[in-house]
Protein backbone atom coordinates (compact mmCIF):
# COMPACT_ATOMS: atom_id res chain seq x y z
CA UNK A 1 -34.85 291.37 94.17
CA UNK A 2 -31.93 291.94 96.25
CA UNK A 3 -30.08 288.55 97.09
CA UNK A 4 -30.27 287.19 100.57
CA UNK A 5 -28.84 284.53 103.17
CA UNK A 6 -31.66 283.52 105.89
CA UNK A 7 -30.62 282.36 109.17
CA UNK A 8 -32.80 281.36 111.53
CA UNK A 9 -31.75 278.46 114.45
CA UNK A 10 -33.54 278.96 117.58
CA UNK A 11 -35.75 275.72 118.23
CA UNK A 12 -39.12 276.51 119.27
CA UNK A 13 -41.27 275.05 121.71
CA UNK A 14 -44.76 275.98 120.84
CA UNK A 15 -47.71 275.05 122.93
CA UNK A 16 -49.78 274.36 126.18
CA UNK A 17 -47.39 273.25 129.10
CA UNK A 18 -44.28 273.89 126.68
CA UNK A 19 -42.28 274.86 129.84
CA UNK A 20 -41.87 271.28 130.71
CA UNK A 21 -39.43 271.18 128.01
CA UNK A 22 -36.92 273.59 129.92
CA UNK A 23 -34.50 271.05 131.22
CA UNK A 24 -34.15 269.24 128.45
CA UNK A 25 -33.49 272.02 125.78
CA UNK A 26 -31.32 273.65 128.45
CA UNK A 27 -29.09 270.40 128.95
CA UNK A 28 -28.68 269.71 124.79
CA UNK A 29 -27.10 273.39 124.75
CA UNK A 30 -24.65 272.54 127.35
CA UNK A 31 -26.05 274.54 130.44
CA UNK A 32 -24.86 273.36 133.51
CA UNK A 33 -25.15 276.81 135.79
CA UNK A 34 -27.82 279.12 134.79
CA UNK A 35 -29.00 282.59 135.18
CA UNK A 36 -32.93 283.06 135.14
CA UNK A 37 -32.81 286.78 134.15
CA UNK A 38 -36.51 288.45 134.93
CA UNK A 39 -38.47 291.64 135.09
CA UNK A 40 -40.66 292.81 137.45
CA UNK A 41 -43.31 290.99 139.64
CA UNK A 42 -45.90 289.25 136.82
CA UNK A 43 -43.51 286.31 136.62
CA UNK A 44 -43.51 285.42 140.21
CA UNK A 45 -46.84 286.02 140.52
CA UNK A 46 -48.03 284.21 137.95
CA UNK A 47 -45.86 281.01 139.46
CA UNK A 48 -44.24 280.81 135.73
CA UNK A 49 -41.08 282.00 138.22
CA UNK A 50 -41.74 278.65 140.38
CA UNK A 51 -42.38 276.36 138.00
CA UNK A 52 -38.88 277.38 136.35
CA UNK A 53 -37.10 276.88 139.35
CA UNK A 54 -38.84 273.46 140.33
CA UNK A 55 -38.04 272.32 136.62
CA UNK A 56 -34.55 273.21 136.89
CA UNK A 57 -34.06 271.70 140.48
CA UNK A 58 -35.78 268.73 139.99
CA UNK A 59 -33.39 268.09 136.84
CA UNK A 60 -30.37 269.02 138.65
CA UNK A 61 -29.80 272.31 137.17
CA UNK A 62 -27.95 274.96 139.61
CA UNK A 63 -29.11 278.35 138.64
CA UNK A 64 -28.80 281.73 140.31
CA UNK A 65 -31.44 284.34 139.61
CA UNK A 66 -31.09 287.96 138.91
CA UNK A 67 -34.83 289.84 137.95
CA UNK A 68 -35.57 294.18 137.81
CA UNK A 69 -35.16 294.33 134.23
CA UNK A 70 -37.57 297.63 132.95
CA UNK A 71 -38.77 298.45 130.07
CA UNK A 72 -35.84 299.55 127.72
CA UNK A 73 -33.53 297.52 129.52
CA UNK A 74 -30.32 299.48 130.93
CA UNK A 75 -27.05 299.20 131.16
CA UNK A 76 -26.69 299.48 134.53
CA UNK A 77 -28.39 295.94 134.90
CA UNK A 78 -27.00 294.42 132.30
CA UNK A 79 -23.14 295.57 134.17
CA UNK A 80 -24.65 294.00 137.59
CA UNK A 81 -25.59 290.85 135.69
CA UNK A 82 -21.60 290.03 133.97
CA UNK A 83 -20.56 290.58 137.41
CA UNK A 84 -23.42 287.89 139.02
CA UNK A 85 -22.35 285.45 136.12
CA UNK A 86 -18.40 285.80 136.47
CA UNK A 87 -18.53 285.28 140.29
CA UNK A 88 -21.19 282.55 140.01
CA UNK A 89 -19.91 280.66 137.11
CA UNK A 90 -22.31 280.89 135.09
CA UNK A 91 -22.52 278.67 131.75
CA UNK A 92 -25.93 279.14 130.23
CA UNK A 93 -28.66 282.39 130.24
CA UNK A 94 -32.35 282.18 130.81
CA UNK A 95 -34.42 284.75 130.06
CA UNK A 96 -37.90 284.40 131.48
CA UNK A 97 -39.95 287.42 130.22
CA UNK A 98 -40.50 289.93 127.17
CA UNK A 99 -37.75 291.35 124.69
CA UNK A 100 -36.53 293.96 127.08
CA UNK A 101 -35.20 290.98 129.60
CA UNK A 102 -34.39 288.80 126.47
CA UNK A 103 -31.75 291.99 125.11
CA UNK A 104 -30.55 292.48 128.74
CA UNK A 105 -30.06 288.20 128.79
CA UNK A 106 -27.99 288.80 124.79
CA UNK A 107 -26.23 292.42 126.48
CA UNK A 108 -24.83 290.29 129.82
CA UNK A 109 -23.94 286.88 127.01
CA UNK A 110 -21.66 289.40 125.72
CA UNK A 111 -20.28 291.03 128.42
CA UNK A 112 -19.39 287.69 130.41
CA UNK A 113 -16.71 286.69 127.69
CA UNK A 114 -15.40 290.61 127.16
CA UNK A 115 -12.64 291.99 128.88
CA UNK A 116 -13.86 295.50 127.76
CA UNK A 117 -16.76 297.71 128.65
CA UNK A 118 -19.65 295.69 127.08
CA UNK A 119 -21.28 299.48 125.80
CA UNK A 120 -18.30 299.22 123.08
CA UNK A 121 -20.76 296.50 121.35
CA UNK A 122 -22.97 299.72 121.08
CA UNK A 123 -20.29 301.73 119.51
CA UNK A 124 -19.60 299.91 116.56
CA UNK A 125 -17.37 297.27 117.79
CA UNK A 126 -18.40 293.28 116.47
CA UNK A 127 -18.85 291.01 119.38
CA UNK A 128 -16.59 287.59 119.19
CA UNK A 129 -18.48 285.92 121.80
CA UNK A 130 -21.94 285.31 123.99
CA UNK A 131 -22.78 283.22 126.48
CA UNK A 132 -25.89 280.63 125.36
CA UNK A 133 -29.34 282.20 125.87
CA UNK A 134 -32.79 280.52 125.69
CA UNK A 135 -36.31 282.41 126.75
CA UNK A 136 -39.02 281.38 128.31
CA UNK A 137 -41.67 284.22 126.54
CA UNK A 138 -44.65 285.83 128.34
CA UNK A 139 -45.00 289.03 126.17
CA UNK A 140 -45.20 288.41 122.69
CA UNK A 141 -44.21 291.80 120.78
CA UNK A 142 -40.19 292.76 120.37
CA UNK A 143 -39.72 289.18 118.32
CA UNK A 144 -36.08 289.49 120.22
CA UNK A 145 -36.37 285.48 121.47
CA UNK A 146 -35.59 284.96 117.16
CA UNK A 147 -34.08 287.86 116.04
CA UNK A 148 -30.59 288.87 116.51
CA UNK A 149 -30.39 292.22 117.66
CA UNK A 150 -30.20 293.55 120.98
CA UNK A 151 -31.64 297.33 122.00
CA UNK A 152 -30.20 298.69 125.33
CA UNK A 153 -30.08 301.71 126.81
CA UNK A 154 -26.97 303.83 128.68
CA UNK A 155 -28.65 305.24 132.12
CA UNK A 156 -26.51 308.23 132.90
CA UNK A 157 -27.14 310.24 129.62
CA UNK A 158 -30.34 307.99 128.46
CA UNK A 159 -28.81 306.89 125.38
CA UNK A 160 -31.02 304.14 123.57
CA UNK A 161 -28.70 302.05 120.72
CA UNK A 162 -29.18 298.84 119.02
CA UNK A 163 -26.73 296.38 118.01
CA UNK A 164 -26.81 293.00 115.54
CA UNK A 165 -24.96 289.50 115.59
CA UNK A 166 -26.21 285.70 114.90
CA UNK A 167 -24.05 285.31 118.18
CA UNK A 168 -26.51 286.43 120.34
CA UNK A 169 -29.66 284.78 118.58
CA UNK A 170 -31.62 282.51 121.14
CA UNK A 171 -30.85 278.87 121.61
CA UNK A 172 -34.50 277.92 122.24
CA UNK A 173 -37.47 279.87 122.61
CA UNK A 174 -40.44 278.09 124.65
CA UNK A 175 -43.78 279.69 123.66
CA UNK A 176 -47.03 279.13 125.65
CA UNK A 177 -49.98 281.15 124.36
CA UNK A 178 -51.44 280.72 128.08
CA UNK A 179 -48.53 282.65 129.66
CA UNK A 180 -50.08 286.13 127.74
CA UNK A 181 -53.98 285.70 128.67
CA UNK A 182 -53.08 288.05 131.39
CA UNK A 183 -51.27 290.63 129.72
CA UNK A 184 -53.06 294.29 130.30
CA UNK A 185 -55.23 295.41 126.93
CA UNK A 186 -52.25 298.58 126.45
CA UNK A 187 -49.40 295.73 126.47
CA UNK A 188 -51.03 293.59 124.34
CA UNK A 189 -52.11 296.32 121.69
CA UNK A 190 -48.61 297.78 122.08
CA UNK A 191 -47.04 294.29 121.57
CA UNK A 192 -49.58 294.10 118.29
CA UNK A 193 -47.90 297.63 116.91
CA UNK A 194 -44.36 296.23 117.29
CA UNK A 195 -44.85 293.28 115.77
CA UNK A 196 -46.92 294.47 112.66
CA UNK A 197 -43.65 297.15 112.54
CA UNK A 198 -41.19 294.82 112.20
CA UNK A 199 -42.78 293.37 109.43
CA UNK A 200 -43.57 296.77 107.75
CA UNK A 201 -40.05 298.33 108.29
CA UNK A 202 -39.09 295.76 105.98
CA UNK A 203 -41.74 295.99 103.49
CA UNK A 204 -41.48 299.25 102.80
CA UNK A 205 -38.16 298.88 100.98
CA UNK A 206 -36.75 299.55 97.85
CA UNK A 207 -37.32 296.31 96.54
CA UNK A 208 -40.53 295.11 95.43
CA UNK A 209 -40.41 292.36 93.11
CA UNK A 210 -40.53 289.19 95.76
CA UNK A 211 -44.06 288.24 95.36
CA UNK A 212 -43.86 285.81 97.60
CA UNK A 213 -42.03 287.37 100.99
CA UNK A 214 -44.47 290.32 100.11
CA UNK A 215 -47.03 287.42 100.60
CA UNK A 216 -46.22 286.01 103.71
CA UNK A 217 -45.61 289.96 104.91
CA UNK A 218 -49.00 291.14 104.53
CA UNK A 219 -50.63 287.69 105.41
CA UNK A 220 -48.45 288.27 108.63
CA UNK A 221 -49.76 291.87 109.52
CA UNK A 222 -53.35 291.11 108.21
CA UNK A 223 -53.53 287.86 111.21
CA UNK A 224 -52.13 290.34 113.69
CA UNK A 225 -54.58 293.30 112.82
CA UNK A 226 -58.03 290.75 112.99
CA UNK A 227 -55.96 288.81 115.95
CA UNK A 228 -55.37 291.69 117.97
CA UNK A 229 -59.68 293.07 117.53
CA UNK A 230 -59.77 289.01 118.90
CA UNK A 231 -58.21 289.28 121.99
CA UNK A 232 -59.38 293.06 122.80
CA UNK A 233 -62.72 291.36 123.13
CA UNK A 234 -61.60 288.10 124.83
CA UNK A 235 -58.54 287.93 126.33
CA UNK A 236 -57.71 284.41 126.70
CA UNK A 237 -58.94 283.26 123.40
CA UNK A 238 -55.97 280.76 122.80
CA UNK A 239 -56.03 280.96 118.79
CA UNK A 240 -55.72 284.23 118.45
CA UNK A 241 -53.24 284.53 121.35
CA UNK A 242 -51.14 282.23 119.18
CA UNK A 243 -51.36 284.09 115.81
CA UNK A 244 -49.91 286.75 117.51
CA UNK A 245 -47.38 285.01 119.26
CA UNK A 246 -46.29 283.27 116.71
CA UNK A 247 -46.12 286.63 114.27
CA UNK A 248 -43.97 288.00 116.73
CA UNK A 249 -41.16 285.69 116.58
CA UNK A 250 -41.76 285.16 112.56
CA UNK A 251 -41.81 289.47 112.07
CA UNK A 252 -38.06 289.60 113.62
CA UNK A 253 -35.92 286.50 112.50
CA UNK A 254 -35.47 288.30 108.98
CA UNK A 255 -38.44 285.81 106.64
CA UNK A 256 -39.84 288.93 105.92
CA UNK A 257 -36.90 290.75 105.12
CA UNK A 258 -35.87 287.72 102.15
CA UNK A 259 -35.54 288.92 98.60
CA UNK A 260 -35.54 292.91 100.82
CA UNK A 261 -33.87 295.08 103.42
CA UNK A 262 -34.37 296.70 106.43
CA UNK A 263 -35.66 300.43 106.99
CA UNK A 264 -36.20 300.40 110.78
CA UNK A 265 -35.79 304.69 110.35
CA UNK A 266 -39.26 304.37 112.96
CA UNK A 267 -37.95 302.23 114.97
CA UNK A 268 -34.91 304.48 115.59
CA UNK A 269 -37.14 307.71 115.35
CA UNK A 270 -38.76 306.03 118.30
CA UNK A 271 -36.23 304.77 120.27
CA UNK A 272 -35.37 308.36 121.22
CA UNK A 273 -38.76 309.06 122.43
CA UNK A 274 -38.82 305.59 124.64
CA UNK A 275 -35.26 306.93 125.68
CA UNK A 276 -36.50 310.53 126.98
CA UNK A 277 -40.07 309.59 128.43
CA UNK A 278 -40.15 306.25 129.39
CA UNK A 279 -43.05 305.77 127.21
CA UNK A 280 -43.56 301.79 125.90
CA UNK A 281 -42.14 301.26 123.03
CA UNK A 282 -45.28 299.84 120.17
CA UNK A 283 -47.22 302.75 121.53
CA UNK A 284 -43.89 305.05 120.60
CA UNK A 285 -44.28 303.03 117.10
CA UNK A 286 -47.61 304.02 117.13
CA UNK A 287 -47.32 307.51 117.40
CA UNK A 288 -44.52 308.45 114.80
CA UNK A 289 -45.16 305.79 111.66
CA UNK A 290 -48.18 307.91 110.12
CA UNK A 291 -45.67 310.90 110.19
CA UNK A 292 -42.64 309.03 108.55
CA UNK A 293 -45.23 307.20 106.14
CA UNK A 294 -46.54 310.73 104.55
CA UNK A 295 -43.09 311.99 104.94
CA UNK A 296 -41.56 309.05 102.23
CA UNK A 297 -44.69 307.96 100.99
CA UNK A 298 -44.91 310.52 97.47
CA UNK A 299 -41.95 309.02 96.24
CA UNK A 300 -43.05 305.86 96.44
CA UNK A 301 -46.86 305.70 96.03
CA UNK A 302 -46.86 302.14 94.16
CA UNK A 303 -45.55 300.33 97.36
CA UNK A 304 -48.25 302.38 100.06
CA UNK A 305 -50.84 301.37 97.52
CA UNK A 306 -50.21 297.74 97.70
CA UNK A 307 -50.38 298.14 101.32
CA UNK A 308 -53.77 300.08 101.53
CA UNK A 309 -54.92 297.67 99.07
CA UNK A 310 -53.42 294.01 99.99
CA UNK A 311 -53.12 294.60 104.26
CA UNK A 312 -55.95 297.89 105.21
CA UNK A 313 -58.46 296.34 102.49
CA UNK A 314 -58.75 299.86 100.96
CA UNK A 315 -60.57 300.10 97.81
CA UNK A 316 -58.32 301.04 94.58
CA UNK A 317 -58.81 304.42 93.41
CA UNK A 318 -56.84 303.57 89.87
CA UNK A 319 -57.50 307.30 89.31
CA UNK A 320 -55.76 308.78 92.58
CA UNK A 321 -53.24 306.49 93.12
CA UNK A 322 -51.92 308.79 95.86
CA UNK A 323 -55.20 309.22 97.63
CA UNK A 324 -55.50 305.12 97.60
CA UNK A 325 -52.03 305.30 99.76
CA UNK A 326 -53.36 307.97 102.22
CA UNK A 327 -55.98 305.94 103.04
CA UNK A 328 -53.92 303.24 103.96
CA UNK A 329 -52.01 305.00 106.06
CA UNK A 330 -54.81 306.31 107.29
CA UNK A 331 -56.83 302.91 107.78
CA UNK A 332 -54.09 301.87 110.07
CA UNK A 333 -53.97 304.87 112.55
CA UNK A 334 -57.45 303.99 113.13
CA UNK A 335 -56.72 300.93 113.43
CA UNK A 336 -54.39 301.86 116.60
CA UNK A 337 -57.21 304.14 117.56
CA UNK A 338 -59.24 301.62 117.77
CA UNK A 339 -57.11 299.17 120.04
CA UNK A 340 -55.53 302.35 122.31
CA UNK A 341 -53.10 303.24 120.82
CA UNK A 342 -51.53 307.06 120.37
CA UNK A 343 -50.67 308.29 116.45
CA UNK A 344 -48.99 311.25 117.59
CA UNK A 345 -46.99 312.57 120.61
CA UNK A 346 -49.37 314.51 122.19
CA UNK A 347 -51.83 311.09 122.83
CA UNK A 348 -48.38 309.81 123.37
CA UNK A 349 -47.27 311.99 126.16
CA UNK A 350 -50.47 313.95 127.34
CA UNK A 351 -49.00 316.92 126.52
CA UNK A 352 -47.44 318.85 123.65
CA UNK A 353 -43.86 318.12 123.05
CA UNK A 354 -41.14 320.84 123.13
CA UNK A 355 -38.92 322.30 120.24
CA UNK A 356 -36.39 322.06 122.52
CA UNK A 357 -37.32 318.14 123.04
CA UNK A 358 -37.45 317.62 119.46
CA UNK A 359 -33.43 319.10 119.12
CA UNK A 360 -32.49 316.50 121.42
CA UNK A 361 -34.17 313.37 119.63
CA UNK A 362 -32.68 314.80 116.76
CA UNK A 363 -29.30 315.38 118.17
CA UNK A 364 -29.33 312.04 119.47
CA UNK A 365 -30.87 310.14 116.71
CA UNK A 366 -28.15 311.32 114.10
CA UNK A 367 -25.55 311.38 116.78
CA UNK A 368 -24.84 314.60 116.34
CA UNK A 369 -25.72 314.90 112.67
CA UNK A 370 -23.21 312.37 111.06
CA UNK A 371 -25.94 309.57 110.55
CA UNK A 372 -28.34 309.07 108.61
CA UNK A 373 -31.87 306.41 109.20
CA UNK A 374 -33.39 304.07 106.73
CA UNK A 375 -32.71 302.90 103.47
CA UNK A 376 -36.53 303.26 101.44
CA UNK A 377 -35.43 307.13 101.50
CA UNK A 378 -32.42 308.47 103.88
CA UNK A 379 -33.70 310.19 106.70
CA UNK A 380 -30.96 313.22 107.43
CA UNK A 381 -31.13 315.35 110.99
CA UNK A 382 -33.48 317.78 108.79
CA UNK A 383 -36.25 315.23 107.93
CA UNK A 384 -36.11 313.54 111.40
CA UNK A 385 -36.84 317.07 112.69
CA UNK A 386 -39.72 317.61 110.12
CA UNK A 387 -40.77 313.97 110.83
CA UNK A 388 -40.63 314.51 114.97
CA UNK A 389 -42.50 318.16 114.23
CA UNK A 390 -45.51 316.15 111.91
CA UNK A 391 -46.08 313.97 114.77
CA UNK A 392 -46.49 316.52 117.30
């Protein structure tokens, strides 16, 4: 068991009508001028967008807003959001939305206080400083409104890079099952995948002797799995909606990394391919973890067992130990087959990817082949190319 320090202080705000809370949480972290950072059009016309603004003006609260965030959240945006907050004076960041406006909201809390280009957080330089953040969360998948890292991506040569710091975890987080009844079936079986990965890129580690984080782990991703069939089926069953909203938030703020580590080599296998095509990111997930999973899994059969065992509820072959672990892996691509999602990049894409595709994931993932991903086996810019080629 490796030894750990867990941190988690974002106060949560769990419930029907848990918006009401906003002024108050906002005014006990010292927010006096606010930016409500948003996406696209589903929080205005839901009227979450409204009912923010009412709560804030009716408690006195000046806020300026600033919404367009996309799906891997760029730079660009985050640059045009430092600039609104410098001229406007702003004290105090609201994200109203998913994790890609939640990193944009951490991106601009660092960039207000830096006199520097804010992409140098990106490049291996430690932030000193961020602005307060708190969410308001309507897509339950990223777990960004507890975590604290921060994925953003440079527009002009589509470079996708995550950074870390407690500086930029969230202040609050205000969770209303409710606010995700309307989320499309593809969102919500994407959001599903992400949050099921962040618990798995941690549980497939090198350490395996904390029964009891290995306990709450594959609780965590069995709820998800039967919550997600749930919802498929009935979209605003409430219960279910708030397993999985809940496991989001509890997959990311590092309780199932305690006693462990971190691999997160999919998640940066991926971010490459959301980089390229645009494509959403748990689907991306989707698509490339049964191809990284065979790829480490001989070397470590014992720890895919327990999985296909404890989380698929595949039977234990005692006499094929390795067979027992394919089947887990392969109980789980049906498993996204069965709620839409793609397990390789041709469902991905519609369309066969390139070699010449491939070479630039690759060249990009290992920046240029002087990194290497994960930490359950090192992924050099040879096995991400034989990893990228098995998903195909």
């Amino acid at each position: 068991m490796k030894d750990f320090n867990f941190y988690a202080p974002t106060e949560v705000a769990f419930g029907r009508n848990a918006e009401e809370r906003l002024p108050e949480l906002i005014k006990k972290h010292g927010g006096q001028r606010v930016l409500v950072h948003y996406g696209g059009g589903s929080a205005r016309r839901s009227g979450l967008l409204d009912k923010v603004f009412n709560l804030l003006s009716d408690a006195g609260i000046g806020y300026v807003e600033l919404g367009g965030v996309v799906p891997n959240p760029l730079l660009s945006k985050v640059r045009e959001g430092i600039d609104l907050c410098r001229r406007e004076g702003v004290n105090f960041i609201l994200a109203v939305g998913g994790g890609s406006v939640i990193d944009s909201s951490k991106a601009i809390g660092y960039g207000v206080p830096y006199e520097g280009d804010v992409w140098d957080f990106w490049c291996g330089k430690r932030p000193e400083a961020c602005l307060p953040i708190g969410c308001v969360l309507t897509i339950p998948a990223a777990g960004s409104e507890m975590s604290d890292s921060c994925v953003i991506t440079r527009d002009e040569d589509l470079n996708k890079r995550g950074t870390n710091s407690d500086l930029c975890r969230c202040r609050f987080a205000i969770m209303n099952p409710e606010r995700t009844f309307t989320l499309p079936p593809y969102q919500t079986a994407a959001g599903a995948t992400d949050i099921m990965m962040h618990t798995m890129e941690r549980y497939f580690c090198r350490f395996d002797d904390m029964t009891l984080t290995d306990s709450i782990s594959e609780a965590l991703m069995r709820t998800v799995k039967d919550a997600a069939y749930a919802v498929m089926r009935n979209p605003e069953d409430y219960r279910n909606r708030a397993q999985i909203m809940w496991a989001g938030s509890l997959s990311h703020n590092n309780l199932t990394e305690c006693g462990g580590e971190k691999d997160f080599a999919t998640h940066r296998l991926e971010h490459e391919l959301s980089a390229l095509f645009g494509v959403t990111h748990g689907a991306g997930l989707a698509a490339i973890w049964g191809s990284w999973a065979r790829f480490v899994m001989p070397k470590h059969v014992s720890r895919f067992v327990q999985f296909a065992v404890n989380v698929m509820g595949v039977t234990n072959d005692f006499s094929d130990p390795e067979g027992t672990a394919l089947r887990g892996i392969e109980a789980l691509e049906r498993f996204y087959h069965d709620i839409g999602m793609p397990t390789s990049i041709r469902e991905l894409l519609g369309r066969d990817i390139t070699d010449e595709e491939i070479e630039v994931m690759v060249r990009k993932c290992s920046r240029e082949g002087t990194m290497v991903l994960g930490s359950i086996e090192k992924i050099a810019a040879d096995d991400m190319r034989r990893i990228y080629q098995m998903a195909k």
